[in-house]
Every structure is written in C-alpha cells, then in structure tokens.
N, C-alpha and C. Protein backbone atom coordinates (compact mmCIF):
# COMPACT_ATOMS: atom_id res chain seq x y z
N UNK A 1 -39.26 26.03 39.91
CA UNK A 1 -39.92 25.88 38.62
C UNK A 1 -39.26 26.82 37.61
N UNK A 2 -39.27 26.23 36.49
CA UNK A 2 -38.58 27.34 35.21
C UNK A 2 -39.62 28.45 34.74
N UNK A 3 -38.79 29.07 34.05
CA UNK A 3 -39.84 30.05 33.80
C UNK A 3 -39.38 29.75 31.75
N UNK A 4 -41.01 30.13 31.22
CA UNK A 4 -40.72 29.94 29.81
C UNK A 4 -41.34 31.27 28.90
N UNK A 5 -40.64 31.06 28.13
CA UNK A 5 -42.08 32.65 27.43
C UNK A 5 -41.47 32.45 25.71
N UNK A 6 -42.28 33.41 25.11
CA UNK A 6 -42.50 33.31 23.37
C UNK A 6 -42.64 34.73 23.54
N UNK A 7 -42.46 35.00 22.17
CA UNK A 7 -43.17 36.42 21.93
C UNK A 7 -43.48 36.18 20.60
N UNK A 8 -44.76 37.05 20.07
CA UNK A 8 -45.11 37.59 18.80
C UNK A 8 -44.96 38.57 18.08
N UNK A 9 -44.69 39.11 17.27
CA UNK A 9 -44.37 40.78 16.73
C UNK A 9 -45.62 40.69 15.67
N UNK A 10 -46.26 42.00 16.13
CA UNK A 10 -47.68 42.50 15.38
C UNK A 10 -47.07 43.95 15.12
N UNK A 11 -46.64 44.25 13.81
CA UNK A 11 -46.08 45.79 13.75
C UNK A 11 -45.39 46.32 14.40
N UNK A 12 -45.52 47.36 15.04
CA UNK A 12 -45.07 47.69 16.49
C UNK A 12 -44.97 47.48 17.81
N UNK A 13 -45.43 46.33 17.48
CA UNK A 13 -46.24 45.70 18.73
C UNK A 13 -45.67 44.67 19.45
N UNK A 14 -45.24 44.10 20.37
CA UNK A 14 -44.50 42.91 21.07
C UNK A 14 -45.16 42.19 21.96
N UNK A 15 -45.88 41.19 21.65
CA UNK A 15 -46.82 40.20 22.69
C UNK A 15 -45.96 39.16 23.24
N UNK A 16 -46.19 39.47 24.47
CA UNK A 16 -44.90 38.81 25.31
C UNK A 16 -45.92 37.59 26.18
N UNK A 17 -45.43 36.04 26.20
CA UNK A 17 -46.14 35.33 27.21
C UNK A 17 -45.61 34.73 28.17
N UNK A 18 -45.69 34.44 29.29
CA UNK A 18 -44.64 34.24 30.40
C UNK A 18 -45.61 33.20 30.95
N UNK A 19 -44.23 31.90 31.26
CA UNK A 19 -45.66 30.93 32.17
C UNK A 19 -44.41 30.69 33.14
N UNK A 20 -44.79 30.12 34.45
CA UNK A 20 -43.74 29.66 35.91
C UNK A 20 -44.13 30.49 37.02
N UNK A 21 -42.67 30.14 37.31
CA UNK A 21 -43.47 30.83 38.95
C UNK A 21 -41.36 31.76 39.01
N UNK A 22 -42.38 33.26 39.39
CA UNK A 22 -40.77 34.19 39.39
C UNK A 22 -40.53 33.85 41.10
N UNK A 23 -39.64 32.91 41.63
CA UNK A 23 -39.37 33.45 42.92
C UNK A 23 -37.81 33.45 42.83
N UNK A 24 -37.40 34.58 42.15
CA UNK A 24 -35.58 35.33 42.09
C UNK A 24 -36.36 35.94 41.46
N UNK A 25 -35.32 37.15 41.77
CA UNK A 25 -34.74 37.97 41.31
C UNK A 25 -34.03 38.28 40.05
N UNK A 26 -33.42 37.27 39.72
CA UNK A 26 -32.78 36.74 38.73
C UNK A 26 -33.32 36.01 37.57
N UNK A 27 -34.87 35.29 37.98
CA UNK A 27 -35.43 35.18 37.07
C UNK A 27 -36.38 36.29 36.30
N UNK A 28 -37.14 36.98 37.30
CA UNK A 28 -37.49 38.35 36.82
C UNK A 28 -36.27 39.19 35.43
N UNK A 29 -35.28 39.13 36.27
CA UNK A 29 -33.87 40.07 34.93
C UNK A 29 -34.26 39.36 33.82
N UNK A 30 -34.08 38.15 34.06
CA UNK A 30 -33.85 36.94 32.72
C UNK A 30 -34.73 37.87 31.68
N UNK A 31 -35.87 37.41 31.89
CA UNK A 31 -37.25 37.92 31.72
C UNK A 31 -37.51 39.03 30.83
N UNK A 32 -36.82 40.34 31.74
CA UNK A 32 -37.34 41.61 31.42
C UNK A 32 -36.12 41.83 30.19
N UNK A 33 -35.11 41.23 30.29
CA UNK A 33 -33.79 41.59 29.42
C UNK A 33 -34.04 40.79 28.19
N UNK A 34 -34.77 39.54 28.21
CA UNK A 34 -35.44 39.01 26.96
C UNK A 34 -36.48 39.56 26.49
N UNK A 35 -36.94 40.18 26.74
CA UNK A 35 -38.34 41.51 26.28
C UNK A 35 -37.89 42.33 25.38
N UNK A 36 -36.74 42.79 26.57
CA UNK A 36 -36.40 44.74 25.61
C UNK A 36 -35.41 43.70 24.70
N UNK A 37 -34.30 42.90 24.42
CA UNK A 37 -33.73 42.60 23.50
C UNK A 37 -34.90 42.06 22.08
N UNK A 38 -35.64 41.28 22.18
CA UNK A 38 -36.66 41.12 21.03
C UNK A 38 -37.36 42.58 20.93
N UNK A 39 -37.82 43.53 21.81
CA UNK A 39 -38.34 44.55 21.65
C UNK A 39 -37.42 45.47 20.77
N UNK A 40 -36.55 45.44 21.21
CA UNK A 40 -35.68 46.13 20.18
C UNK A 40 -35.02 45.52 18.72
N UNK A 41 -34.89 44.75 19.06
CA UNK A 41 -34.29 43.85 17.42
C UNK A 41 -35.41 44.23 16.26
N UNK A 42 -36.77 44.20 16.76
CA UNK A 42 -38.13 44.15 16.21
C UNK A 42 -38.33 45.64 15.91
N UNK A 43 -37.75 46.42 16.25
CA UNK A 43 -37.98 47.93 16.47
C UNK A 43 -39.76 48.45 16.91
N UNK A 44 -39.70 47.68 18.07
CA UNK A 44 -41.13 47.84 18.45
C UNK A 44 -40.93 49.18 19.58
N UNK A 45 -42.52 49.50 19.64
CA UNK A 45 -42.44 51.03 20.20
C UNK A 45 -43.66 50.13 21.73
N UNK A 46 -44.37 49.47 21.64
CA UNK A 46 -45.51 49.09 22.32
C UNK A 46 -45.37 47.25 22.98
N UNK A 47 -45.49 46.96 24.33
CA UNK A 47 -45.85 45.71 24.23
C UNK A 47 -46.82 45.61 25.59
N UNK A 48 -46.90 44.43 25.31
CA UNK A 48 -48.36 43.53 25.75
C UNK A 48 -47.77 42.53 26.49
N UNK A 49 -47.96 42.20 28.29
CA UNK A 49 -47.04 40.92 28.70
C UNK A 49 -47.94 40.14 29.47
N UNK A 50 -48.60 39.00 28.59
CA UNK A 50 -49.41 38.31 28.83
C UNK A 50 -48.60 37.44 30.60
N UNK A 51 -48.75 37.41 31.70
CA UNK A 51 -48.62 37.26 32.84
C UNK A 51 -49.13 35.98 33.36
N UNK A 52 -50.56 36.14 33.03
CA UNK A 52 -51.78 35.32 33.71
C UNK A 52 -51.21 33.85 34.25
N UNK A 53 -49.99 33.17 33.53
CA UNK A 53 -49.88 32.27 33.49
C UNK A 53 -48.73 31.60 34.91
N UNK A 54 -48.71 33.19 35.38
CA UNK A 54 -47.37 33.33 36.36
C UNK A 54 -47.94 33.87 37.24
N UNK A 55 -46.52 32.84 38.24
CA UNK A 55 -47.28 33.23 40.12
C UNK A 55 -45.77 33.65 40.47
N UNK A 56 -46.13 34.98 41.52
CA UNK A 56 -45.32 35.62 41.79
C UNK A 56 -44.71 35.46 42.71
N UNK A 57 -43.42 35.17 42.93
CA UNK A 57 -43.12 34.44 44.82
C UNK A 57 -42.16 35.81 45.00
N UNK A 58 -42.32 36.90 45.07
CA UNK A 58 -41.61 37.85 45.32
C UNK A 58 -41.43 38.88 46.67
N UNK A 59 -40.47 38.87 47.55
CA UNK A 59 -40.29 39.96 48.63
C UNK A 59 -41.17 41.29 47.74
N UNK A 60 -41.37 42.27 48.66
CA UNK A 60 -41.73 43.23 48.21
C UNK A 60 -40.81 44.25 47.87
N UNK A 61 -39.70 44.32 49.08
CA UNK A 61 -38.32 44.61 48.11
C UNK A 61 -37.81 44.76 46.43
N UNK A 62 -37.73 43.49 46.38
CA UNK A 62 -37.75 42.18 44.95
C UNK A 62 -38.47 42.87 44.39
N UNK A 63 -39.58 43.29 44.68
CA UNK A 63 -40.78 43.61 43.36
C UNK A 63 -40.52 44.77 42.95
N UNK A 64 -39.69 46.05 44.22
CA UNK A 64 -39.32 47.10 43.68
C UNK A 64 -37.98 46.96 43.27
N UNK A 65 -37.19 46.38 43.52
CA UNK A 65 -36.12 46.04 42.76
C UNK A 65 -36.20 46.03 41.15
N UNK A 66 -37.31 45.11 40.69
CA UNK A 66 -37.93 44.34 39.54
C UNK A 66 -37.86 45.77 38.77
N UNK A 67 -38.91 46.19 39.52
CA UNK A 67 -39.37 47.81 38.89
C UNK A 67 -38.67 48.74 38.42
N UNK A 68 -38.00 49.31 39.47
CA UNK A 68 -36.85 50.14 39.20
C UNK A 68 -35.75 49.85 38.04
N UNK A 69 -35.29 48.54 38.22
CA UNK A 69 -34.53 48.01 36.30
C UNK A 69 -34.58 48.12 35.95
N UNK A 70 -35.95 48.11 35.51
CA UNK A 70 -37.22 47.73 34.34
C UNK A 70 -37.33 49.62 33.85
N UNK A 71 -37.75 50.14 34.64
CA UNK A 71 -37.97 51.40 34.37
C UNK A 71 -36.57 51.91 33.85
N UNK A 72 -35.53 51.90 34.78
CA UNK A 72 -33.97 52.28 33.89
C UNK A 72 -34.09 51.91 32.38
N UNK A 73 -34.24 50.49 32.10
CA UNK A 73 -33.86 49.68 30.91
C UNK A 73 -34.99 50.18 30.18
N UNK A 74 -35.84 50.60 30.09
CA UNK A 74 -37.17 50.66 29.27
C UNK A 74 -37.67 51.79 28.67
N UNK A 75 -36.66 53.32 29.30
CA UNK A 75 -37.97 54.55 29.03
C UNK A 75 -38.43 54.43 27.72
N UNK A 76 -37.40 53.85 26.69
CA UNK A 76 -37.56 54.05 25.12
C UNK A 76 -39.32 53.53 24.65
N UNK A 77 -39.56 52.63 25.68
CA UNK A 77 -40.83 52.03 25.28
C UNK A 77 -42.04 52.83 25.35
N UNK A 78 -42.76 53.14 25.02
CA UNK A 78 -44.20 54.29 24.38
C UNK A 78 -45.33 53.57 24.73
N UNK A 79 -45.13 52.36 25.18
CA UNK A 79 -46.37 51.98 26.22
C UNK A 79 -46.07 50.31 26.35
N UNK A 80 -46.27 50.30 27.95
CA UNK A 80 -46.00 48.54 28.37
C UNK A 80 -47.82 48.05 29.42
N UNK A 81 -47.74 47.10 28.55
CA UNK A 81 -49.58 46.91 29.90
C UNK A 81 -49.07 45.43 30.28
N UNK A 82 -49.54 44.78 31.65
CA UNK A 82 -48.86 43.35 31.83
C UNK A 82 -50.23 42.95 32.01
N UNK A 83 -50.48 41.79 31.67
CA UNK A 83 -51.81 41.05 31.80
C UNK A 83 -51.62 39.95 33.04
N UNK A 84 -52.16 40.34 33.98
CA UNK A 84 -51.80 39.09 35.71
C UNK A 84 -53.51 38.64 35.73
N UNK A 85 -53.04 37.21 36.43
CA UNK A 85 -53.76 36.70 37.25
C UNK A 85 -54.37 37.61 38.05
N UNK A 86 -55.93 37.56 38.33
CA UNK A 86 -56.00 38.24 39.73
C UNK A 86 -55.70 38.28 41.22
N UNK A 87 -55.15 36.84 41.02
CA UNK A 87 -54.60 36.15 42.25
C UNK A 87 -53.62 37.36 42.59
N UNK A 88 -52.55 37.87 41.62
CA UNK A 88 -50.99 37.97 41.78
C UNK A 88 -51.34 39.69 41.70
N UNK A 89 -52.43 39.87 41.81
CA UNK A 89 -52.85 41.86 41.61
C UNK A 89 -52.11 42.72 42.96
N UNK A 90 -51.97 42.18 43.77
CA UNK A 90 -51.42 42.91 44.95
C UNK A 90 -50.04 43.28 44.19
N UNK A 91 -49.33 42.37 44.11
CA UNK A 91 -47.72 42.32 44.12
C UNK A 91 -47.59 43.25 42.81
N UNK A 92 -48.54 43.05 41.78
CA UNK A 92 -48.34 43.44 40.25
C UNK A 92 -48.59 45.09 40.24
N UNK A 93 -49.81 45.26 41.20
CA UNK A 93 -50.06 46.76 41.13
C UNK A 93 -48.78 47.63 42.14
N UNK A 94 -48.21 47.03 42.95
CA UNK A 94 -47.17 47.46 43.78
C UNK A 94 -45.78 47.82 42.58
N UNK A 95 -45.65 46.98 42.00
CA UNK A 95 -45.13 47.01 40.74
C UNK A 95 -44.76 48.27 39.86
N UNK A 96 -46.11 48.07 39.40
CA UNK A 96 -46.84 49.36 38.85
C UNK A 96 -46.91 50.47 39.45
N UNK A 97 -46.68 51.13 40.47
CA UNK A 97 -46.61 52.20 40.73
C UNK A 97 -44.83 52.69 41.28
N UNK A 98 -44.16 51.74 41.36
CA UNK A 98 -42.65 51.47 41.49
C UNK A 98 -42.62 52.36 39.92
N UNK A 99 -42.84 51.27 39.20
CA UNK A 99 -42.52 51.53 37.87
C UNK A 99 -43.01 53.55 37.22
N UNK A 100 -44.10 53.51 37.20
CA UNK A 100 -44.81 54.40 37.16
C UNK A 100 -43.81 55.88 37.36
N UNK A 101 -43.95 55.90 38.92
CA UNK A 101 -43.13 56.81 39.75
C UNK A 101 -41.88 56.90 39.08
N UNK A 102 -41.06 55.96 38.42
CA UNK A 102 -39.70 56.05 37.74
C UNK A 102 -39.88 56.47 35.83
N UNK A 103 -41.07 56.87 36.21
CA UNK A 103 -41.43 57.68 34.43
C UNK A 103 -41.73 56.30 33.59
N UNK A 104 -41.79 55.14 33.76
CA UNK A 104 -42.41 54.04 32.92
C UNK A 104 -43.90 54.22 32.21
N UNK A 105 -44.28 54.36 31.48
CA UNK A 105 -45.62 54.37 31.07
C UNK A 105 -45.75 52.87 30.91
N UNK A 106 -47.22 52.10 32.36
CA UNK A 106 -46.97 50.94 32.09
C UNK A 106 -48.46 50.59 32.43
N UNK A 107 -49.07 49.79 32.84
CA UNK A 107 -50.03 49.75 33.52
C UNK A 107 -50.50 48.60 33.70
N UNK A 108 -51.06 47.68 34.67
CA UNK A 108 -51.33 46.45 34.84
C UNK A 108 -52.86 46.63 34.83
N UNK A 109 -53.45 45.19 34.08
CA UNK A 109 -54.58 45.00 33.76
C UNK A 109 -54.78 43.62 33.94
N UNK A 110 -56.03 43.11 34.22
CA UNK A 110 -56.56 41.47 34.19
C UNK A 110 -56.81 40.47 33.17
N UNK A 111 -57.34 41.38 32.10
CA UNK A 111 -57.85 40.77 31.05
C UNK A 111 -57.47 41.68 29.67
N UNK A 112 -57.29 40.63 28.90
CA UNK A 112 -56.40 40.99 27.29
C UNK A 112 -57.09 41.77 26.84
N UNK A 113 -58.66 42.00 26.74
CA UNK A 113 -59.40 43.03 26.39
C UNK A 113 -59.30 44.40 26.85
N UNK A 114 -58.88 44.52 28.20
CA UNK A 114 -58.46 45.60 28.80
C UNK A 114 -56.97 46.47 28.01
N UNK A 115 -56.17 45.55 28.23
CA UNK A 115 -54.58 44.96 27.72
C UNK A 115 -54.92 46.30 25.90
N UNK A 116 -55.90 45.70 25.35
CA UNK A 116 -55.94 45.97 24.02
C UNK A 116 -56.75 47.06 24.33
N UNK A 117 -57.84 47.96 25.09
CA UNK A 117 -58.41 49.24 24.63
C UNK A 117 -57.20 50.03 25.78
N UNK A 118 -56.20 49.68 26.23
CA UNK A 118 -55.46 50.75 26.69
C UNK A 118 -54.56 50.72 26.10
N UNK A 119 -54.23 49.90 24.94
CA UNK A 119 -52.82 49.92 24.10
C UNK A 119 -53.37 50.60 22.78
N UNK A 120 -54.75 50.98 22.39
CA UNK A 120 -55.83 51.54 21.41
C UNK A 120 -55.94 53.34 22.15
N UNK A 121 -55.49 53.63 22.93
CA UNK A 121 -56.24 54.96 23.64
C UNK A 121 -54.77 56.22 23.47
C-alpha cells in the first residue's frame, strides 16, 4: 500500500497527516525527510504528525532504526508530538523512547486534543 500525507503551516507550526500502511523502511525515510524539508522551508520550530490514519508493519529493529534518523535529522525541532491509532501504541511508544533517549523532544499521544495541550505547555 502507498503511503500519502499533506501538511498545513499554522505559524510555527507544521501539521503533518500520514495515511497507509509503513511496512519499509524506506517508506518511513520517505516520510520523515518530507517533514523536516517542509519543516524547514516553512521555518517552523513545532510539529504535530497526525498518524491515526497509519498501520505500522514494522520489525522492532525498523522502528529503532526509524528513530534514531529521525532524532539525527531533527534536533533543530523544539517540539514533535505524533498522533497514533491506539491499535499501533506498542510500536509508537517503543519509538518514542528510541527517539527520546537520542535527545528528540517528541512524544506520542492518541488524540489531537492531547497533541494540542502538550504543544500549549
């Protein structure tokens, strides 16, 4: 399955939406390298990565793989929250603490309301 996404720019802000199913590796890069390039063109400091819409077919490897990139490519960012399915919370919070541990300020959440009082704090 493909993977598709949009983004919005709210100020500083980068609302990212992702729908498919990640099973590569390679689609994950796609992904995260289309983020920080609009993140940066936009000169955004903050984003928001609406998830919910995506199922994760990932080794656990893979997921720290994902992470570790992500964290290289990203410190510049001042806060990242991903919005998942609850289905996909195992793999996402594994993620998240990959990330974390590599100095990412990131944090996975369920719901956009969450998403928005930790991108407010």
């Amino acid at each position: 399955m493909t993977i598709s996404y949009d983004f919005t720019v709210e100020g500083d802000l980068l609302l990212a939406k992702a729908r498919g199913t990640f099973d590569t590796l390679e689609k994950v890069r796609a992904y995260q390298m289309a983020v920080i390039e609009v993140f940066h063109e936009h000169g955004c400091r903050r984003v928001i990565c609406d998830e919910t819409e995506l199922v994760y077919r990932l080794s656990i490897f893979e997921i720290f793989q994902a992470a570790q990139t992500l964290s290289e490519l990203a410190r510049f960012a001042h806060k990242a929250v991903l919005v998942t399915n609850p289905k996909q919370m195992r793999g996402a919070t594994f993620w998240e603490t990959v990330a974390k541990n590599r100095g990412l300020l990131v944090r996975i959440v369920e719901t956009h309301e969450e998403a928005q009082r930790w991108m407010d704090e």
